[in-house]
C-alpha atoms as a PDB file:
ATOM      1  CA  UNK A   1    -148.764  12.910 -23.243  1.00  0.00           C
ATOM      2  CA  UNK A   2    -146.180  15.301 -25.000  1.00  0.00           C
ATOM      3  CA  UNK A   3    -144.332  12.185 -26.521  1.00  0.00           C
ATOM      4  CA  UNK A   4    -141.020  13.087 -24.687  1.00  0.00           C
ATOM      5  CA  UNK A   5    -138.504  10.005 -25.258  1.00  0.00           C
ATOM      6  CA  UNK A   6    -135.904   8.724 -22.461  1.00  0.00           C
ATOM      7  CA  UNK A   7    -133.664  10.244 -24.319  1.00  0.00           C
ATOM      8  CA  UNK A   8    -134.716  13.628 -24.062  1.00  0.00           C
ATOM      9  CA  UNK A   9    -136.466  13.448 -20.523  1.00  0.00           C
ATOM     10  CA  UNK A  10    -132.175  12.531 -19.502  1.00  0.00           C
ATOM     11  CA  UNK A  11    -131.170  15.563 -21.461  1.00  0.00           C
ATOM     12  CA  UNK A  12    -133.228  18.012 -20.193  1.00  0.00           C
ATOM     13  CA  UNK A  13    -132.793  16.502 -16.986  1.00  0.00           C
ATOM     14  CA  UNK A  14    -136.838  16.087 -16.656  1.00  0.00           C
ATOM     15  CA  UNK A  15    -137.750  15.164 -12.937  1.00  0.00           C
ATOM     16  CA  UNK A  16    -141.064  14.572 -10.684  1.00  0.00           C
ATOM     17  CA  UNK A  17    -141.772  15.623  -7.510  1.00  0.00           C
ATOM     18  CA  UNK A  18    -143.809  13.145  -5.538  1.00  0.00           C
ATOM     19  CA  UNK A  19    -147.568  14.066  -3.736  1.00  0.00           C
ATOM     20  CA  UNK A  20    -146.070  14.994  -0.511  1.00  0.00           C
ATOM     21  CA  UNK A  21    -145.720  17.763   1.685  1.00  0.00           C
ATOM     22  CA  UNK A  22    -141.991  17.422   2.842  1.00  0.00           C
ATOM     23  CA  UNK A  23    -140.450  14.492   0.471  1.00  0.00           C
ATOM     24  CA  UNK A  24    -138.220  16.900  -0.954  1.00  0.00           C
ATOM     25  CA  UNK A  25    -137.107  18.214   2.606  1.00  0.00           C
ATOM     26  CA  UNK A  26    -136.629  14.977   4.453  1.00  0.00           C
ATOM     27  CA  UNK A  27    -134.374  14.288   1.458  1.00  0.00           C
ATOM     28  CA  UNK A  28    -132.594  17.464   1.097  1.00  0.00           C
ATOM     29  CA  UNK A  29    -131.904  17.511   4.721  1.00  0.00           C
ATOM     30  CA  UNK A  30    -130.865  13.890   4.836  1.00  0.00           C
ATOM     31  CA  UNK A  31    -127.903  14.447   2.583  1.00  0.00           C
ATOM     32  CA  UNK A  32    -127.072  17.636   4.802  1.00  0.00           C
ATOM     33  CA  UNK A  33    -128.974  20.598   3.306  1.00  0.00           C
ATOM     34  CA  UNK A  34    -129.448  23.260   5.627  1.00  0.00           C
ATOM     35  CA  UNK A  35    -133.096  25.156   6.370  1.00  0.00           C
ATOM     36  CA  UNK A  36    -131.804  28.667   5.681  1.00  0.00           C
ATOM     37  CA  UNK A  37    -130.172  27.484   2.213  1.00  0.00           C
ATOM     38  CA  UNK A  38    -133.571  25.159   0.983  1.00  0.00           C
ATOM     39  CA  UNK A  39    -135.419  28.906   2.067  1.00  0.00           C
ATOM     40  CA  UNK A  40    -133.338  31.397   0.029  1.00  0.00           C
ATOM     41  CA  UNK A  41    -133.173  28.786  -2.691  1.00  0.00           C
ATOM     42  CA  UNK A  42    -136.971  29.316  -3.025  1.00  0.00           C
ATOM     43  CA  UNK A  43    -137.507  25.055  -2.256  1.00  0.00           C
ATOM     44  CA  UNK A  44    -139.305  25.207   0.841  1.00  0.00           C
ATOM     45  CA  UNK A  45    -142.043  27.477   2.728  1.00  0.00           C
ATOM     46  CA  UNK A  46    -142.281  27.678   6.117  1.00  0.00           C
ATOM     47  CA  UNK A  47    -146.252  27.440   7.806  1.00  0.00           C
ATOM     48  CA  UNK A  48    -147.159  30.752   9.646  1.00  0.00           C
ATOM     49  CA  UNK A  49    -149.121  28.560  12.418  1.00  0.00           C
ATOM     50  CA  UNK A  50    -145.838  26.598  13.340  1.00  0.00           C
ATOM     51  CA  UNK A  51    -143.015  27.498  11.399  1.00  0.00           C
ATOM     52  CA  UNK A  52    -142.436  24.209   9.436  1.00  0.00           C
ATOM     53  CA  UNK A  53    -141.263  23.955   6.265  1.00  0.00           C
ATOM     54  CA  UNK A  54    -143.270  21.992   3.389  1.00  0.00           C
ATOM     55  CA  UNK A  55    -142.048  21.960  -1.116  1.00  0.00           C
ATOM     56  CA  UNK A  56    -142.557  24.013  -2.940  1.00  0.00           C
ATOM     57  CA  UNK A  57    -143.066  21.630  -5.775  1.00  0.00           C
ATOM     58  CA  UNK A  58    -145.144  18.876  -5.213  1.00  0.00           C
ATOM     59  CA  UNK A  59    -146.960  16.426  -7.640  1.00  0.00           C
ATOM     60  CA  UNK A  60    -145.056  17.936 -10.564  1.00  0.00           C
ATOM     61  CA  UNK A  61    -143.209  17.582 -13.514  1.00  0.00           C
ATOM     62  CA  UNK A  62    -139.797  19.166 -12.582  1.00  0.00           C
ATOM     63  CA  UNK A  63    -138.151  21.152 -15.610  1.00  0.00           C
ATOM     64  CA  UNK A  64    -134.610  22.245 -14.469  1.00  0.00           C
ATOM     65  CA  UNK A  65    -133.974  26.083 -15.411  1.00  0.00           C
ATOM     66  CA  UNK A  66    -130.077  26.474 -16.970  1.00  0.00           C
ATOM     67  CA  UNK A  67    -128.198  29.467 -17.300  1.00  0.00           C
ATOM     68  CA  UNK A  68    -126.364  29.836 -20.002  1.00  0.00           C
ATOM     69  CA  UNK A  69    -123.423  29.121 -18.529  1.00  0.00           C
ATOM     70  CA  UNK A  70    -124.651  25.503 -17.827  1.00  0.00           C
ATOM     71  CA  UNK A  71    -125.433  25.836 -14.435  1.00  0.00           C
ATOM     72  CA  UNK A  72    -128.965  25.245 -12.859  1.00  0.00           C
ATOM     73  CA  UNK A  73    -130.490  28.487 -11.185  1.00  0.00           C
ATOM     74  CA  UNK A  74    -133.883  27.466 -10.575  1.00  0.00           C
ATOM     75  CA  UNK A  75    -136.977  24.973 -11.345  1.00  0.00           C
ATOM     76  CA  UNK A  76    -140.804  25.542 -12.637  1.00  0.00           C
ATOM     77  CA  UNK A  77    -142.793  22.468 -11.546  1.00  0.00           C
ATOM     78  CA  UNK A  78    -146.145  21.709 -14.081  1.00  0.00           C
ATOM     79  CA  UNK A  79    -149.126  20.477 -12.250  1.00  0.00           C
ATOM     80  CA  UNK A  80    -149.684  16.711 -12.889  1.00  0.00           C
ATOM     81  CA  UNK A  81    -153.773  16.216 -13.703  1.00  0.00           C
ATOM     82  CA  UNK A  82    -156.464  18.600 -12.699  1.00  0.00           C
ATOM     83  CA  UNK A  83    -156.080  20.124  -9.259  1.00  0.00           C
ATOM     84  CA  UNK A  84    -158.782  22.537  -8.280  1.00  0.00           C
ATOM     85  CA  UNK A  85    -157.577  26.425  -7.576  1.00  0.00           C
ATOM     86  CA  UNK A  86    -154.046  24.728  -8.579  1.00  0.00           C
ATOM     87  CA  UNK A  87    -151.673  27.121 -10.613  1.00  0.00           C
ATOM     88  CA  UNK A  88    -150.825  24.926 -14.065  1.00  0.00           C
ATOM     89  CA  UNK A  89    -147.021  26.034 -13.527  1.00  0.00           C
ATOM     90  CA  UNK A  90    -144.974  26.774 -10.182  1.00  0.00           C
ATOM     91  CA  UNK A  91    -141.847  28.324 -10.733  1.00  0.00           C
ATOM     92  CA  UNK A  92    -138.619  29.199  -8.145  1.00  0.00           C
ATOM     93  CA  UNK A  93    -139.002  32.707  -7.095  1.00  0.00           C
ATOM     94  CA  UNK A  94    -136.597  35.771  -7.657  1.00  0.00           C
ATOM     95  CA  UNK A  95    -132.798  34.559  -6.177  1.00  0.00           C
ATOM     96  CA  UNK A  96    -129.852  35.697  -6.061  1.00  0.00           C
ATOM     97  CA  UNK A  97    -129.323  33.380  -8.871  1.00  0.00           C
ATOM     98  CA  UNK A  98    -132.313  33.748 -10.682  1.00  0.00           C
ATOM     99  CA  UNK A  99    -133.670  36.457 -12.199  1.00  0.00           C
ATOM    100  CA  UNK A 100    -136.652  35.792 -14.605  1.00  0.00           C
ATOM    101  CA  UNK A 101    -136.550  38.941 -16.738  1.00  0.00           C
ATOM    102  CA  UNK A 102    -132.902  38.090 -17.728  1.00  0.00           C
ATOM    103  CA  UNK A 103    -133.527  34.477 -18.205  1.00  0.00           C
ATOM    104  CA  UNK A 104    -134.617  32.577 -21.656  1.00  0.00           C
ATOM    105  CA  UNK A 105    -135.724  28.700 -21.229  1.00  0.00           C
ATOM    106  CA  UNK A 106    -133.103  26.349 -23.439  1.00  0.00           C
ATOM    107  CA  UNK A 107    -130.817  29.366 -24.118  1.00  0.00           C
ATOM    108  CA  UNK A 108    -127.959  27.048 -22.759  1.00  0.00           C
ATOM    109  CA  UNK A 109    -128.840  24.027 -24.847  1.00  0.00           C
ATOM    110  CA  UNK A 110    -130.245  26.202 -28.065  1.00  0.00           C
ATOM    111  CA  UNK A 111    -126.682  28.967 -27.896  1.00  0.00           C
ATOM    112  CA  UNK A 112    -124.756  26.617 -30.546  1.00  0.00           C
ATOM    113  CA  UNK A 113    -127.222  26.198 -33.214  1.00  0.00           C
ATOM    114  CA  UNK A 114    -128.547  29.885 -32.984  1.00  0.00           C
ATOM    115  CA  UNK A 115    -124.831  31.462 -33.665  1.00  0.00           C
ATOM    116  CA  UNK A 116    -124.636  28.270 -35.947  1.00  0.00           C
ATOM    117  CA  UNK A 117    -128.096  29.615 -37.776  1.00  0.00           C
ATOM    118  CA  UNK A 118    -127.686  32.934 -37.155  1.00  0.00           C
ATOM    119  CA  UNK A 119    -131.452  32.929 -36.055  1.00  0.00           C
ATOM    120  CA  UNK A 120    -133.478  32.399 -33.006  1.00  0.00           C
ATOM    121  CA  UNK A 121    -137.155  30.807 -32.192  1.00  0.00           C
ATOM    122  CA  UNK A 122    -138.486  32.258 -29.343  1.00  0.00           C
ATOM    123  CA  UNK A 123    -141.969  30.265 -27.878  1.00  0.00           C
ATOM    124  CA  UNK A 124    -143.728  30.938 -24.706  1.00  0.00           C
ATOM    125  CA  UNK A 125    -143.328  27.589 -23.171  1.00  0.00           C
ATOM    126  CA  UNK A 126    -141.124  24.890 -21.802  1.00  0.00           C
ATOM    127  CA  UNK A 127    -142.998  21.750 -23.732  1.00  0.00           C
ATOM    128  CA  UNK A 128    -142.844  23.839 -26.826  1.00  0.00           C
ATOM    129  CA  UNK A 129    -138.925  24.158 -26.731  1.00  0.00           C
ATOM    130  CA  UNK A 130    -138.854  20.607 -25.581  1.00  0.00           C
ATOM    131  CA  UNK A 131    -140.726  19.088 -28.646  1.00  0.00           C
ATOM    132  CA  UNK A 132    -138.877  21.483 -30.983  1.00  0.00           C
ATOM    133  CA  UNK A 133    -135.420  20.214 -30.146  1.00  0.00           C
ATOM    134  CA  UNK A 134    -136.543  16.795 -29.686  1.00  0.00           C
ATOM    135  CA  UNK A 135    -137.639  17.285 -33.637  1.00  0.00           C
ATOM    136  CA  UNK A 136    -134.119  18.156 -34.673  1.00  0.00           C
ATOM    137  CA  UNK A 137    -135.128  22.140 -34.445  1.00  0.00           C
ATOM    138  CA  UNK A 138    -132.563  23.218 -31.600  1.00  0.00           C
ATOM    139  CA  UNK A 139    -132.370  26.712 -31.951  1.00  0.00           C
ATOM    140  CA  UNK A 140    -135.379  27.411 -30.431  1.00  0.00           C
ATOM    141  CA  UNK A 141    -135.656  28.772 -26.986  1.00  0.00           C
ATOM    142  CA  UNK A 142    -139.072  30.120 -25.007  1.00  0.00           C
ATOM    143  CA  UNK A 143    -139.478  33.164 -23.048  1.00  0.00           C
ATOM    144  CA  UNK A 144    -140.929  31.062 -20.256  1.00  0.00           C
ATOM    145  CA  UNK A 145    -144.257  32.446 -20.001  1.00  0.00           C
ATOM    146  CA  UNK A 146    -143.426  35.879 -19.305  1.00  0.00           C
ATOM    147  CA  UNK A 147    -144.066  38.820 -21.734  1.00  0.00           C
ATOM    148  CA  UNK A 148    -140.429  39.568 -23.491  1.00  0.00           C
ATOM    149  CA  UNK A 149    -138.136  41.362 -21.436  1.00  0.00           C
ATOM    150  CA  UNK A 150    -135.245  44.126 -22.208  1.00  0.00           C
ATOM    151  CA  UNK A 151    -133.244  41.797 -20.316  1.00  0.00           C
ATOM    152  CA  UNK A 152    -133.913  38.458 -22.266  1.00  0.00           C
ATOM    153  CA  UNK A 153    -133.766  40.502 -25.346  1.00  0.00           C
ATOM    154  CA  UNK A 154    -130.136  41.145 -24.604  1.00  0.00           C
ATOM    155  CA  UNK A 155    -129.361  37.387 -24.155  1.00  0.00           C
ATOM    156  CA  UNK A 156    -131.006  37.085 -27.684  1.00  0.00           C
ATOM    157  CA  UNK A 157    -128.832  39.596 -28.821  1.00  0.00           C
ATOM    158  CA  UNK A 158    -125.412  38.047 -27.818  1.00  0.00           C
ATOM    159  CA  UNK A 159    -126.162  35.100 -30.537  1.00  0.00           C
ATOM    160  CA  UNK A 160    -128.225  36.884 -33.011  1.00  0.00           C
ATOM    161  CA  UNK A 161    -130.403  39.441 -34.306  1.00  0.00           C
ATOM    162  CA  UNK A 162    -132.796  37.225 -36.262  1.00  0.00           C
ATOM    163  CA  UNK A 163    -135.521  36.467 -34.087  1.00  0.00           C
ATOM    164  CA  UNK A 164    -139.058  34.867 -34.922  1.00  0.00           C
ATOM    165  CA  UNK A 165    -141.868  34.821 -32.520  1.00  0.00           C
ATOM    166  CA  UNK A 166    -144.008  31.619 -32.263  1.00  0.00           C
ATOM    167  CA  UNK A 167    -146.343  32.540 -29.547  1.00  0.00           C
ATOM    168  CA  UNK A 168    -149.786  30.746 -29.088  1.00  0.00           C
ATOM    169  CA  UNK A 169    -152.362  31.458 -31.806  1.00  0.00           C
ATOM    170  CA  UNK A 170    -154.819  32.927 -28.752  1.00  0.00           C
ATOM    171  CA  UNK A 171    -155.754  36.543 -28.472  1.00  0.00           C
ATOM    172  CA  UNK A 172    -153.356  36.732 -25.456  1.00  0.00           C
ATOM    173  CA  UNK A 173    -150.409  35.289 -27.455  1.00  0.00           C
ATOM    174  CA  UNK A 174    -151.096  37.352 -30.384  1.00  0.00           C
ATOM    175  CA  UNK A 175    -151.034  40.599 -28.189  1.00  0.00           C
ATOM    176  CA  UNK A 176    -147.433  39.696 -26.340  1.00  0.00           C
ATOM    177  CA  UNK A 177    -146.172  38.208 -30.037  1.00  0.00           C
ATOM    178  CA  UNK A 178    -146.752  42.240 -30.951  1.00  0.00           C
ATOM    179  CA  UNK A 179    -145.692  43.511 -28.094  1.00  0.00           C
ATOM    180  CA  UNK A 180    -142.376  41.397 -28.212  1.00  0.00           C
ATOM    181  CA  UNK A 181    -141.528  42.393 -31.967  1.00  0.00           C
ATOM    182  CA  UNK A 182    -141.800  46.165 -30.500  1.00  0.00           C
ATOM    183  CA  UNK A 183    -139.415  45.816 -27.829  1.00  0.00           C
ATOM    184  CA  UNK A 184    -137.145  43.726 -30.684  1.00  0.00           C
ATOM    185  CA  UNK A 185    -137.382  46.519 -33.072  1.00  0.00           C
ATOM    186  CA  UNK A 186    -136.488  48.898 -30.311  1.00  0.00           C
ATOM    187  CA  UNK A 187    -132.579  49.248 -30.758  1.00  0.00           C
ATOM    188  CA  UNK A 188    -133.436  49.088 -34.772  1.00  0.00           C
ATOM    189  CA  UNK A 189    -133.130  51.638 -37.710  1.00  0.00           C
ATOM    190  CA  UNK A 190    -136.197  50.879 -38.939  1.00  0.00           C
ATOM    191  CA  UNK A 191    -137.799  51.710 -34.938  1.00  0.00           C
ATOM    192  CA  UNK A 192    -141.306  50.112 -33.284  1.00  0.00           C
ATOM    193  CA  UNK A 193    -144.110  49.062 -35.538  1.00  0.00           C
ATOM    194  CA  UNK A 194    -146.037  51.740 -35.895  1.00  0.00           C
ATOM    195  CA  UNK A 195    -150.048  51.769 -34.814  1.00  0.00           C
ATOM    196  CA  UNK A 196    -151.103  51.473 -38.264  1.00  0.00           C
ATOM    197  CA  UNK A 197    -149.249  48.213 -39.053  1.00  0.00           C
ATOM    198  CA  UNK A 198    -149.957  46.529 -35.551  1.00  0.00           C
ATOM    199  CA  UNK A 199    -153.300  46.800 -35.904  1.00  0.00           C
ATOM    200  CA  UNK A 200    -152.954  45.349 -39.991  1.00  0.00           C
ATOM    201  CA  UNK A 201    -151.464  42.682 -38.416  1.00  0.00           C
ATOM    202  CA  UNK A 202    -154.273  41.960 -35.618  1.00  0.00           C
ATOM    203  CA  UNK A 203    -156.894  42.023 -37.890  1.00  0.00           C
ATOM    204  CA  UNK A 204    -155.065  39.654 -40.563  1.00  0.00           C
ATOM    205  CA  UNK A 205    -154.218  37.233 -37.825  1.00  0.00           C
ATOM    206  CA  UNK A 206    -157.928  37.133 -36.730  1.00  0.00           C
ATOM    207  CA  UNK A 207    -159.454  37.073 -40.095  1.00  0.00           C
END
């Protein structure tokens, strides 16, 4: 439905996990992955009643999270349909690997063309980033549905200081767009927005 071509399902490494319980662990195990690892790797869950293990991710769209040094630290699995009492995204919890405050969606496939642009997009989603780049935009990365962080901040700030916030147009969007450009002003001369202009720019934006 997004429009995503081969091309750019291979290079963001787009997967699916199938409608099953334990497909992922029969195959994980199968080519010699050990419990304990799949566990602290946030892939499986074990069952309180019996202690065996099920996926985590299971009739989803798998988006592979990358570092930006290239390596893959986690995964966030979107729902495919309408599930009832179904979370839209799953995502791999806090590792040793993964830490979502001090992570930013694309920042490994986005870091050329930002220090190339000297300016960053920052969106709230993974599909967002996706149809960006796809578009020829590719310094665009996505806070990965998580208000802005300190943390991701200073990723942002390795590349660039020129950041724009694209969040969604919603009331919830508008109030973490704000929120973000305070915590981006932070470390600035010119300081945090101050009350009078935030609220200039809430009632603008919902005129």
């Amino acid at each position: 439905e997004r429009g995503f071509t081969l091309e750019t399902i291979k290079k963001w490494q787009l997967g699916y996990s199938p409608e099953s319980w334990d497909a992922f662990y029969k195959a994980a195990t199968k080519a010699g992955y050990k419990d304990e690892m799949l566990k602290s790797a946030g892939l499986i869950k074990q069952r309180d009643s019996d202690g065996s293990a099920y996926d985590l991710f299971r009739n989803r769209v798998i988006f592979p999270l990358i570092a930006v040094s290239g390596k893959v630290v986690g995964f966030a699995g979107r729902i495919m349909g309408k599930v009832d009492n179904a979370p839209k995204y799953v995502n791999s919890p806090e590792t040793e690997l993964y830490k979502k405050s001090d992570f930013l969606f694309a920042l490994y496939q986005a870091k050329n063309s930002i220090k190339k642009l000297d300016k960053v997009l920052l969106t709230e989603g993974y599909t967002d980033v996706i149809t960006l780049h796809q578009s020829g935009i590719e310094n665009a990365v996505a806070s990965s549905g998580t208000a802005l962080t300190p943390g991701q901040i200073k990723l942002i700030k390795r590349f660039t200081n020129n950041v724009t916030v694209i969040y969604d147009g919603d009331a919830a969007g508008i109030k973490a767009s704000l929120r973000g450009i305070d915590l981006l002003l932070a470390d600035e001369p010119t300081g945090n927005l101050d009350p009078e202009t935030s609220n200039g720019i809430m009632e603008l934006l919902h005129k």
